[in-house]
Protein backbone atom coordinates (compact mmCIF):
# COMPACT_ATOMS: atom_id res chain seq x y z
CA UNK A 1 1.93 7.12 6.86
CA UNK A 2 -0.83 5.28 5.35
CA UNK A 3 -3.10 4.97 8.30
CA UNK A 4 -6.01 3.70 6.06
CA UNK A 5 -3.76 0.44 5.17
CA UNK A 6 -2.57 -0.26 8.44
CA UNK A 7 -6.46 0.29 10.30
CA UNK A 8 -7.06 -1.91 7.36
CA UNK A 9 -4.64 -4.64 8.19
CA UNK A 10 -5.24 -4.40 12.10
CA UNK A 11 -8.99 -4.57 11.40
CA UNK A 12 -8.07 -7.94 9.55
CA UNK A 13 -6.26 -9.34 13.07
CA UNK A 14 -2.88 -9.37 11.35
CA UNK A 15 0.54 -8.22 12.96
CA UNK A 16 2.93 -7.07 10.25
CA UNK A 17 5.07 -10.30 10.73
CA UNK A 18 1.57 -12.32 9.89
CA UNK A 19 0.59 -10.70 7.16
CA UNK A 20 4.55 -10.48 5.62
CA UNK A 21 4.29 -14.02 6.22
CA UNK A 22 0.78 -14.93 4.23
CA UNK A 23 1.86 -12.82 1.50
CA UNK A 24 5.46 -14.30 1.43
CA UNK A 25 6.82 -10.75 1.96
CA UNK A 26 9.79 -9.20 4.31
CA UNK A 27 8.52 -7.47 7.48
CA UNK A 28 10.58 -4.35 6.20
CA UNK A 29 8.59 -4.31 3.21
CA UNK A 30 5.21 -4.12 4.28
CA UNK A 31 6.77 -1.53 7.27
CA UNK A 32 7.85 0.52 4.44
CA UNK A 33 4.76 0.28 2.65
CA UNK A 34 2.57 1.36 5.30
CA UNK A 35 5.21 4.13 6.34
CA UNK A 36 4.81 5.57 3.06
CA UNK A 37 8.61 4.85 2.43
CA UNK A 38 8.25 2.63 -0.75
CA UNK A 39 5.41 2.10 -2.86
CA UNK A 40 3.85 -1.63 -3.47
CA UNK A 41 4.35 -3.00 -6.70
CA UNK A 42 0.90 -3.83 -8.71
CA UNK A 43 1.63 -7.68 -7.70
CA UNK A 44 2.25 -6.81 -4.10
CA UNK A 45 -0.51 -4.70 -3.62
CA UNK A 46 -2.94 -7.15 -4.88
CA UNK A 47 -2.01 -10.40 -2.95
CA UNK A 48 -1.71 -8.02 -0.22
CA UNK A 49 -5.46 -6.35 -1.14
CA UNK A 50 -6.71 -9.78 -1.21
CA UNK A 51 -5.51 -10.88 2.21
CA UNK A 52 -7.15 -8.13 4.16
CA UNK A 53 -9.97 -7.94 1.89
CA UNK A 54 -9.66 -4.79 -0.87
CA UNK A 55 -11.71 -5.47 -3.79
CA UNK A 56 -9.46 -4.74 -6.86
CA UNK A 57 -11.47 -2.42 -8.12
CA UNK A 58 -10.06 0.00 -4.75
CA UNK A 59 -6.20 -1.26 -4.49
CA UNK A 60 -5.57 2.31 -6.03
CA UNK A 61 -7.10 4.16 -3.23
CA UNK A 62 -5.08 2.13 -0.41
CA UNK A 63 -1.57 1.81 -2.26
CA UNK A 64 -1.44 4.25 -5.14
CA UNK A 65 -2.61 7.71 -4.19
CA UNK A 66 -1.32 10.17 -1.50
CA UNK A 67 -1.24 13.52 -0.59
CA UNK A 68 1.55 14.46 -2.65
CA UNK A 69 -0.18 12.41 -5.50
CA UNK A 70 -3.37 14.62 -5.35
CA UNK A 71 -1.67 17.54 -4.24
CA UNK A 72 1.21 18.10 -6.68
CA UNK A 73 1.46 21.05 -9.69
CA UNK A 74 1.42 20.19 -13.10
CA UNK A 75 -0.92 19.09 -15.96
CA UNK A 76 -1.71 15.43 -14.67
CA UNK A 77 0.17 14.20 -17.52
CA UNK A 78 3.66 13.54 -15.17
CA UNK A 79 4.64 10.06 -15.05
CA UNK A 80 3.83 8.71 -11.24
CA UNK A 81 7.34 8.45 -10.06
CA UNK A 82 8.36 5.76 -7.38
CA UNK A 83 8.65 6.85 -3.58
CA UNK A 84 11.56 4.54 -2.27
């Protein structure tokens, strides 16, 4: 669950169905987004970052990185691979 996207969002005054709307998006996609289901494209997450007011310079902390991100084995050198 991406709780930091969705406090974002709510903070912003936008139902899911509002903001799906302004960013020309299903309501099942940005559900799945913030349920941690499927992961934003670059694209998505920046017309989405710019709705609710994410500087580019910090889309990566709301849609990129998670807990299995930062908390996987290896040598960092893995491509990312695509959660949905």
């Amino acid at each position: 669950m991406n709780t930091r996207l969705i406090q974002k969002r709510e903070n912003c005054g936008l139902s899911r169905k509002e903001l799906a709307v302004s960013i020309e998006v299903s309501i099942s996609t940005i559900e799945k987004v913030e349920k941690g289901t499927r992961r934003a494209s670059p694209d998505l997450a920046l017309k989405w970052g710019r709705k609710i007011g994410i500087k580019e310079t910090q889309l990566f902390k709301y849609f990129f990185i998670n807990k299995s991100d930062i908390m996987s084995c290896g040598d960092g050198n893995e491509p990312l691979q695509p959660t949905g």
